[in-house]
C-alpha atoms as a PDB file:
ATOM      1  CA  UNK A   1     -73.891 -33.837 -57.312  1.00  0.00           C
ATOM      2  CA  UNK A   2     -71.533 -32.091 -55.005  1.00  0.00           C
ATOM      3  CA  UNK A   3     -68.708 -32.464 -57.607  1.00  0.00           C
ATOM      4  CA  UNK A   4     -70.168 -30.509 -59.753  1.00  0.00           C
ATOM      5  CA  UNK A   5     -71.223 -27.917 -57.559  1.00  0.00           C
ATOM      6  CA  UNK A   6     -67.582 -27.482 -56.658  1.00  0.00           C
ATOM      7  CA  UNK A   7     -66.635 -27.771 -60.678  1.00  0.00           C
ATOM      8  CA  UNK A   8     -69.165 -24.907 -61.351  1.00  0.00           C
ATOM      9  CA  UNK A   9     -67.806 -22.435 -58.572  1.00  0.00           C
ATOM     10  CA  UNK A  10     -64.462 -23.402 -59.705  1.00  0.00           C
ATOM     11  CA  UNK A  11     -65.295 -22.571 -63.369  1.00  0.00           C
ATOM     12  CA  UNK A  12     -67.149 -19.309 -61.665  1.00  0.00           C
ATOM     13  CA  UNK A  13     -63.720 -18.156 -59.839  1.00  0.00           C
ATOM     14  CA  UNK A  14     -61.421 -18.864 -62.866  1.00  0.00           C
ATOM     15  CA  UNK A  15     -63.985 -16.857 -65.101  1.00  0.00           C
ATOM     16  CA  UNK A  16     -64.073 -14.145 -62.325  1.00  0.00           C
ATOM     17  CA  UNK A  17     -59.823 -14.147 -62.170  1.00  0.00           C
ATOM     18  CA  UNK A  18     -59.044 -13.928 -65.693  1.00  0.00           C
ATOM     19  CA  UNK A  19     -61.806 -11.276 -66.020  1.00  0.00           C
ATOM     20  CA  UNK A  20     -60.003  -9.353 -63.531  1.00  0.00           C
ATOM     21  CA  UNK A  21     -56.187 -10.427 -64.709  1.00  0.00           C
ATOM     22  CA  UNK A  22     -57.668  -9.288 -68.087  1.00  0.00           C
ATOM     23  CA  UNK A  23     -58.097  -6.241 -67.062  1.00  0.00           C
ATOM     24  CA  UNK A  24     -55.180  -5.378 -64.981  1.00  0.00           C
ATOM     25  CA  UNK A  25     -53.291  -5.897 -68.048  1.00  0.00           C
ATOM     26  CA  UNK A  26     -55.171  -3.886 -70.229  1.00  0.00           C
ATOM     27  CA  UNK A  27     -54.979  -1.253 -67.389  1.00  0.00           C
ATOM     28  CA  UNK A  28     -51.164  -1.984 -67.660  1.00  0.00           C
ATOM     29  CA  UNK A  29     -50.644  -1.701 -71.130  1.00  0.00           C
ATOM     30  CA  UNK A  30     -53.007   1.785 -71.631  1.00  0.00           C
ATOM     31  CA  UNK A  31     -50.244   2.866 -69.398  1.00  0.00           C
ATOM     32  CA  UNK A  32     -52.025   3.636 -66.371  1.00  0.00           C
ATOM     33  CA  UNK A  33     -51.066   2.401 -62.721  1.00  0.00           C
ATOM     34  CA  UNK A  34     -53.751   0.881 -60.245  1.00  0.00           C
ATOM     35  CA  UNK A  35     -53.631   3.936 -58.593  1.00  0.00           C
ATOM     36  CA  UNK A  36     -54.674   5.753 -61.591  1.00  0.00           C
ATOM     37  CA  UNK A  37     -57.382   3.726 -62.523  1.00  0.00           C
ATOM     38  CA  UNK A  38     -59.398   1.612 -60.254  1.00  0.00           C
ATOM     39  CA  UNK A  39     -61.637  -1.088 -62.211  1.00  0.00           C
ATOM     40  CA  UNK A  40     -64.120  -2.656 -60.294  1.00  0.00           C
ATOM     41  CA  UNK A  41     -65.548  -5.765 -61.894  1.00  0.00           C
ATOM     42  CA  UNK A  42     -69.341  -6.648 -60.647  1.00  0.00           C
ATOM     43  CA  UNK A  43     -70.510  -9.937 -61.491  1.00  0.00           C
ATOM     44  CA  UNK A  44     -74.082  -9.972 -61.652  1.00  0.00           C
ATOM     45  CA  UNK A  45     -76.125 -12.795 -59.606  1.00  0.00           C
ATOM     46  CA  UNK A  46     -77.999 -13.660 -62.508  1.00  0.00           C
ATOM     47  CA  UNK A  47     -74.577 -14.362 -64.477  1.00  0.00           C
ATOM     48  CA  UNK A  48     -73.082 -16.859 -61.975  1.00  0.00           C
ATOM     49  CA  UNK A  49     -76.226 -18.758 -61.610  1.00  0.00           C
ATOM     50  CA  UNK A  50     -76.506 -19.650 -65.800  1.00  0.00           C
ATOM     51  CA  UNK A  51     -72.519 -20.146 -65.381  1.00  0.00           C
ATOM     52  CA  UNK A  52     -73.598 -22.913 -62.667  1.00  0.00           C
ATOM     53  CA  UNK A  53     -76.538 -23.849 -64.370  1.00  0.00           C
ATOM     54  CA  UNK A  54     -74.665 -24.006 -67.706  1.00  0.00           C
ATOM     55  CA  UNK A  55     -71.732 -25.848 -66.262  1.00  0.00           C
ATOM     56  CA  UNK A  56     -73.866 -28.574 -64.832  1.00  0.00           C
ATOM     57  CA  UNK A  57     -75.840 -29.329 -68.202  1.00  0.00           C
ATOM     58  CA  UNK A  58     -72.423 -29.434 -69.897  1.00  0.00           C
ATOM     59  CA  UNK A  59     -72.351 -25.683 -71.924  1.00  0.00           C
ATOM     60  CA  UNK A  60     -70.493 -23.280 -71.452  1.00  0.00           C
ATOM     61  CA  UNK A  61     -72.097 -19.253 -70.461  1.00  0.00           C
ATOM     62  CA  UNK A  62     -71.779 -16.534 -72.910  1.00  0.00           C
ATOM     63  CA  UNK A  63     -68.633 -14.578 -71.603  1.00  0.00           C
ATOM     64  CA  UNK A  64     -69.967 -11.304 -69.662  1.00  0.00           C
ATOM     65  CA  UNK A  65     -68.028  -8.244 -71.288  1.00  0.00           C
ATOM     66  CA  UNK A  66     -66.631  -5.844 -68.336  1.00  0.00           C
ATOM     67  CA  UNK A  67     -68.122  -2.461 -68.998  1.00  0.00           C
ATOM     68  CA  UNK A  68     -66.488   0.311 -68.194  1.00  0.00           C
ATOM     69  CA  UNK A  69     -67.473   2.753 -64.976  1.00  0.00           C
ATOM     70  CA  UNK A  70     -68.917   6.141 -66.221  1.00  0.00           C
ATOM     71  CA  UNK A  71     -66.930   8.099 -64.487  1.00  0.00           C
ATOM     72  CA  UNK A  72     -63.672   6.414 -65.468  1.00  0.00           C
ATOM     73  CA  UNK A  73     -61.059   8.800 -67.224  1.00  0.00           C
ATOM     74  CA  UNK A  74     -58.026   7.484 -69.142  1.00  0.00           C
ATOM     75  CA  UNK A  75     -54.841   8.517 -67.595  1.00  0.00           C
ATOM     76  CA  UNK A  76     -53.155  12.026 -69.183  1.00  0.00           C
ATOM     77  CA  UNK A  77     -49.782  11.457 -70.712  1.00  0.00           C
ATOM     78  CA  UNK A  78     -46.703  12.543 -68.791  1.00  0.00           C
ATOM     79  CA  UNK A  79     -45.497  15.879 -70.033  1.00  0.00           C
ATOM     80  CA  UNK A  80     -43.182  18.356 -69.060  1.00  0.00           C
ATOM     81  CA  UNK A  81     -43.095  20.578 -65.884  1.00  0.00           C
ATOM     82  CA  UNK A  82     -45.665  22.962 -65.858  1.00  0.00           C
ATOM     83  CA  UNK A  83     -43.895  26.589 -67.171  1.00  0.00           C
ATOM     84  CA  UNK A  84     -42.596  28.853 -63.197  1.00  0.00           C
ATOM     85  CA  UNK A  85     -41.433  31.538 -65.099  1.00  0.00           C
ATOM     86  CA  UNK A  86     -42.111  33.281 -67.989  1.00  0.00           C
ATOM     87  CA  UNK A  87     -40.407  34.754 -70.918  1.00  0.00           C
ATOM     88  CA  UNK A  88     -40.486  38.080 -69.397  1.00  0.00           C
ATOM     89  CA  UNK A  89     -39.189  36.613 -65.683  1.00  0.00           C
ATOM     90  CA  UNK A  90     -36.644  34.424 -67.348  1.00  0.00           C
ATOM     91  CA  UNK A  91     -35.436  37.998 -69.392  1.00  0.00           C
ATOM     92  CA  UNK A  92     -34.932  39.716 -66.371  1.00  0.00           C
ATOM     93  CA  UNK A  93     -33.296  36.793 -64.528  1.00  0.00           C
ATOM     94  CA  UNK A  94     -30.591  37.084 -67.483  1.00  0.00           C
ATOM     95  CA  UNK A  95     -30.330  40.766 -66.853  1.00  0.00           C
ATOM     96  CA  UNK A  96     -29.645  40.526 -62.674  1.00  0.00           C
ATOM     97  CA  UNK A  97     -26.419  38.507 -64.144  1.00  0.00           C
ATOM     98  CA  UNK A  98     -23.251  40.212 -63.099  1.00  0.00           C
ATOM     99  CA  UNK A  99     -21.864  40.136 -65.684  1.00  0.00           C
ATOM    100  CA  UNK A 100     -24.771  41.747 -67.779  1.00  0.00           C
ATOM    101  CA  UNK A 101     -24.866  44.436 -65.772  1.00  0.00           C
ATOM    102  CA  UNK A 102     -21.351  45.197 -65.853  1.00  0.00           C
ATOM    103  CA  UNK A 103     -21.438  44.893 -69.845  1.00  0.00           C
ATOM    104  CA  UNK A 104     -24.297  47.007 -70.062  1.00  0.00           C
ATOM    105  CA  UNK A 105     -22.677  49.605 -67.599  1.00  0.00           C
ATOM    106  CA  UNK A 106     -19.416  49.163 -70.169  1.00  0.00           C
ATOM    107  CA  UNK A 107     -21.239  49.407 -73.264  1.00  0.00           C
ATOM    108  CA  UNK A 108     -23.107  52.606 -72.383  1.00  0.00           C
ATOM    109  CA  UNK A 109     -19.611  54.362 -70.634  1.00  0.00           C
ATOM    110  CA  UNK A 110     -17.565  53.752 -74.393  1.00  0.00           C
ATOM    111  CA  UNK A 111     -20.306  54.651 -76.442  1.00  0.00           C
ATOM    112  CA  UNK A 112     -20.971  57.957 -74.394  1.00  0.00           C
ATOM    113  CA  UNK A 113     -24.242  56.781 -74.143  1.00  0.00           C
ATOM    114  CA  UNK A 114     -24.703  55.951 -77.940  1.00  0.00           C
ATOM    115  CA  UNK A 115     -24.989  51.998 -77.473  1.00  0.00           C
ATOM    116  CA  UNK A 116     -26.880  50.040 -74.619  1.00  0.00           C
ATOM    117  CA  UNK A 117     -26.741  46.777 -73.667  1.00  0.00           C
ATOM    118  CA  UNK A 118     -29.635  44.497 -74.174  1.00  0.00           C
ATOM    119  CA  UNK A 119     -31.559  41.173 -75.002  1.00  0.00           C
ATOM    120  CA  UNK A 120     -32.877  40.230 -78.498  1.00  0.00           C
ATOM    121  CA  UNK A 121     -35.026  37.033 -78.160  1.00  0.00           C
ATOM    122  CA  UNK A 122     -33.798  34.960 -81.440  1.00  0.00           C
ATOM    123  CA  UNK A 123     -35.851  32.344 -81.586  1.00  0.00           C
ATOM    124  CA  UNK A 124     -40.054  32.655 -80.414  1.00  0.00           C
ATOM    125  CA  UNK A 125     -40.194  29.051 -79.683  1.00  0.00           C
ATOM    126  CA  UNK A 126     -38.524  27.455 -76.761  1.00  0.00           C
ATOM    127  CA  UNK A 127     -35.905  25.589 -77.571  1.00  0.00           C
ATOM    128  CA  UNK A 128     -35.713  21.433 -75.722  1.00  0.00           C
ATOM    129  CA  UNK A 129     -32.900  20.287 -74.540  1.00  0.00           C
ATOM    130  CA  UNK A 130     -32.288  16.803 -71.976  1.00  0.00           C
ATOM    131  CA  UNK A 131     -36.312  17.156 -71.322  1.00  0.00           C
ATOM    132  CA  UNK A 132     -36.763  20.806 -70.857  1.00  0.00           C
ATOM    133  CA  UNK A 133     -38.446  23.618 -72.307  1.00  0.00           C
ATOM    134  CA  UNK A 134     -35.728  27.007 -72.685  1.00  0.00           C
ATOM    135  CA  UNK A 135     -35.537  30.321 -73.492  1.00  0.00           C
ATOM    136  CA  UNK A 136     -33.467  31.728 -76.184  1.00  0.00           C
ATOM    137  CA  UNK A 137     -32.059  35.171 -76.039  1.00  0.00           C
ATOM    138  CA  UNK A 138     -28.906  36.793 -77.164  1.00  0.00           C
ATOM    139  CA  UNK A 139     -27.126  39.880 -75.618  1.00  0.00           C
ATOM    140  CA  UNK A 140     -26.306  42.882 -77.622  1.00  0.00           C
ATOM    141  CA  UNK A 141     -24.571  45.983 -78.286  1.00  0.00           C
ATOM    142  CA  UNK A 142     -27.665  47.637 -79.506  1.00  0.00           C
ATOM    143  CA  UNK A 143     -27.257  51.176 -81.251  1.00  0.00           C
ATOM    144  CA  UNK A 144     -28.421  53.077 -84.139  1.00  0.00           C
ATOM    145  CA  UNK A 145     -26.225  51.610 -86.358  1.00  0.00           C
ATOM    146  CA  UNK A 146     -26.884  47.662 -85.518  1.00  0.00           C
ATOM    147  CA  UNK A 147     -26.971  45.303 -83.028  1.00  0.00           C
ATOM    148  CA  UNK A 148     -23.817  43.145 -82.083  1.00  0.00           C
ATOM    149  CA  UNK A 149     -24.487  39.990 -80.279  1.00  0.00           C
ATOM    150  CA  UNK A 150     -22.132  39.430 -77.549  1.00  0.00           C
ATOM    151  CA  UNK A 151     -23.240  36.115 -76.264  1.00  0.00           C
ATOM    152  CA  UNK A 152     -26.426  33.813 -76.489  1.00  0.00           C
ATOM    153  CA  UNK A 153     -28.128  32.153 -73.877  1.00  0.00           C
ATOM    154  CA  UNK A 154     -30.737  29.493 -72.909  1.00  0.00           C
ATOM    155  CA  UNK A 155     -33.145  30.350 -69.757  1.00  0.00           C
ATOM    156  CA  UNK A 156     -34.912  27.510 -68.523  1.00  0.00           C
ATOM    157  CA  UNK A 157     -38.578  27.717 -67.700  1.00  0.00           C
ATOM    158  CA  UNK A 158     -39.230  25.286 -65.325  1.00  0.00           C
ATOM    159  CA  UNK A 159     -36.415  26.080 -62.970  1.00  0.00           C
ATOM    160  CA  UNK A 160     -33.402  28.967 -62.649  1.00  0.00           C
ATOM    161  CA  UNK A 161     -31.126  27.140 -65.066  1.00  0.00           C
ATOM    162  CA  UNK A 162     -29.376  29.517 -67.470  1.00  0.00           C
ATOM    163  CA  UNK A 163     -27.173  27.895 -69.848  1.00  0.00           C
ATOM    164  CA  UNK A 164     -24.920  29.510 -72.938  1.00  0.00           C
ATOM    165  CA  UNK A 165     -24.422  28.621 -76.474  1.00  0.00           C
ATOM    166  CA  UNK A 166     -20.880  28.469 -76.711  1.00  0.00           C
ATOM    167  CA  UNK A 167     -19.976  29.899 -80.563  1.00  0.00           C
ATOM    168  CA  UNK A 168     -16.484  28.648 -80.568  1.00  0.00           C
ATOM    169  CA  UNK A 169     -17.747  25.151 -79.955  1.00  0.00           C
ATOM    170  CA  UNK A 170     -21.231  25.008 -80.748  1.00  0.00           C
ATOM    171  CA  UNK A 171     -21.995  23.613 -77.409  1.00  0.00           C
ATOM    172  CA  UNK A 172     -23.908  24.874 -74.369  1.00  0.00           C
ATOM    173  CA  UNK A 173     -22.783  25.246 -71.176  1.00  0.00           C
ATOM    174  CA  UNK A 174     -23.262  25.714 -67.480  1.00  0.00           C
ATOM    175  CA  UNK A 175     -23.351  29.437 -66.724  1.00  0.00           C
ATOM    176  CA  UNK A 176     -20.955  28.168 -63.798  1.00  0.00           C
ATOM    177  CA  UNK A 177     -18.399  26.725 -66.946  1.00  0.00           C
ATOM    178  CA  UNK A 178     -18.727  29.827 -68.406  1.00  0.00           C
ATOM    179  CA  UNK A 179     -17.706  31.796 -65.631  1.00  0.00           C
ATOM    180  CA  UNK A 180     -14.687  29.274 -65.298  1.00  0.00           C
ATOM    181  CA  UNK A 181     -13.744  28.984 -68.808  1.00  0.00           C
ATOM    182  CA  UNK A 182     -14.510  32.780 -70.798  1.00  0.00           C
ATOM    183  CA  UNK A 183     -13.845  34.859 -67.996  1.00  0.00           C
ATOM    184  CA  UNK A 184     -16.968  37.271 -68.760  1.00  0.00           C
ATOM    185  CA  UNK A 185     -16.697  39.489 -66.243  1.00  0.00           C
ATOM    186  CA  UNK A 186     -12.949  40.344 -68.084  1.00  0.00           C
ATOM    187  CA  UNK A 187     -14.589  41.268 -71.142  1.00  0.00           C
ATOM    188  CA  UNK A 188     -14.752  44.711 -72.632  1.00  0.00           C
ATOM    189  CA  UNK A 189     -15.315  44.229 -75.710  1.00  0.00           C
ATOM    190  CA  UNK A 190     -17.634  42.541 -79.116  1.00  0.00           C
ATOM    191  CA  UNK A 191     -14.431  40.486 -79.964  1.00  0.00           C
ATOM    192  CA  UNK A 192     -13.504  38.995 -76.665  1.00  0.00           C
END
């Protein structure tokens, strides 16, 4: 008699172990961390005394199905850092550049005042690039006449980042590299 006792609270503890093992993986594979989601399994009296009584007579109990706490949410994807500036911030950001303001000062001192300097947003949607969310403006010689883009850049969203789309290699680049590399604050001209 005391074998089986200890066979029925064995088969009682595996049941209770793979229950739980269950759903830790299932937990694992929705994509959700045990902090996200804490499970708590409650085995009901009742259950684990027709597992015993069924282990002793030979049967085995009708698996209990976990049910899920009502106030248990499924995890939110990840997604992307939550927007610090807008398209409006990240415009004038582009504007406080040096070599913006110089442009702008340049464009309106050969034109007599004819031509300003300014930004034309190309593209409404943000443009991704490596994970984040940008931008996408281009700055022009605006007058009557037309507007001549100078040079087109990304503004980053989620943090200061400003980047430029270099034409001559269709690559963007650090505003830093830029700096380096095209010499803006030499320029005096569309052409340059």
């Amino acid at each position: 008699m005391e074998l089986s006792k200890q066979s029925s609270r064995k088969l009682i503890i595996a049941g209770t172990a793979t229950a739980v093992i269950a759903l830790g993986l299932a937990a694992y594979f929705a994509g959700s961390t045990p902090a996200e989601s804490q499970v708590t399994v409650k085995v009901p009296v009742s259950a684990s005394t027709s597992a015993s009584k069924a282990a002793s007579a030979g049967k085995t109990a009708p698996a209990a199905t976990p049910q899920r706490p009502a106030d248990f949410k499924d995890p939110t994807p990840p997604s992307e850092p939550k927007p610090i500036r807008s398209k409006e911030q990240g415009a004038a950001a582009l504007m406080a550049l040096p070599e913006l303001q110089a442009w702008s000062a340049l464009i309106e001192k050969n034109s007599g005042g004819k031509a300003h300097g300014g930004l034309l947003e190309y593209d409404p949607m943000q443009r991704k690039l490596n994970g984040k969310s940008y931008w996408q403006f281009s700055y022009v010689e605006n007058s009557a006449e037309s507007a001549l883009r100078w040079e087109s850049f990304l503004v980053s969203s989620s943090d200061d980042e400003i980047l430029v789309e270099d034409a001559s290699s269709d690559e963007v680049i650090s505003l830093a590299r830029w700096r380096r590399e095209k010499h803006p604050a030499k320029r005096t001209a569309i052409d340059n």
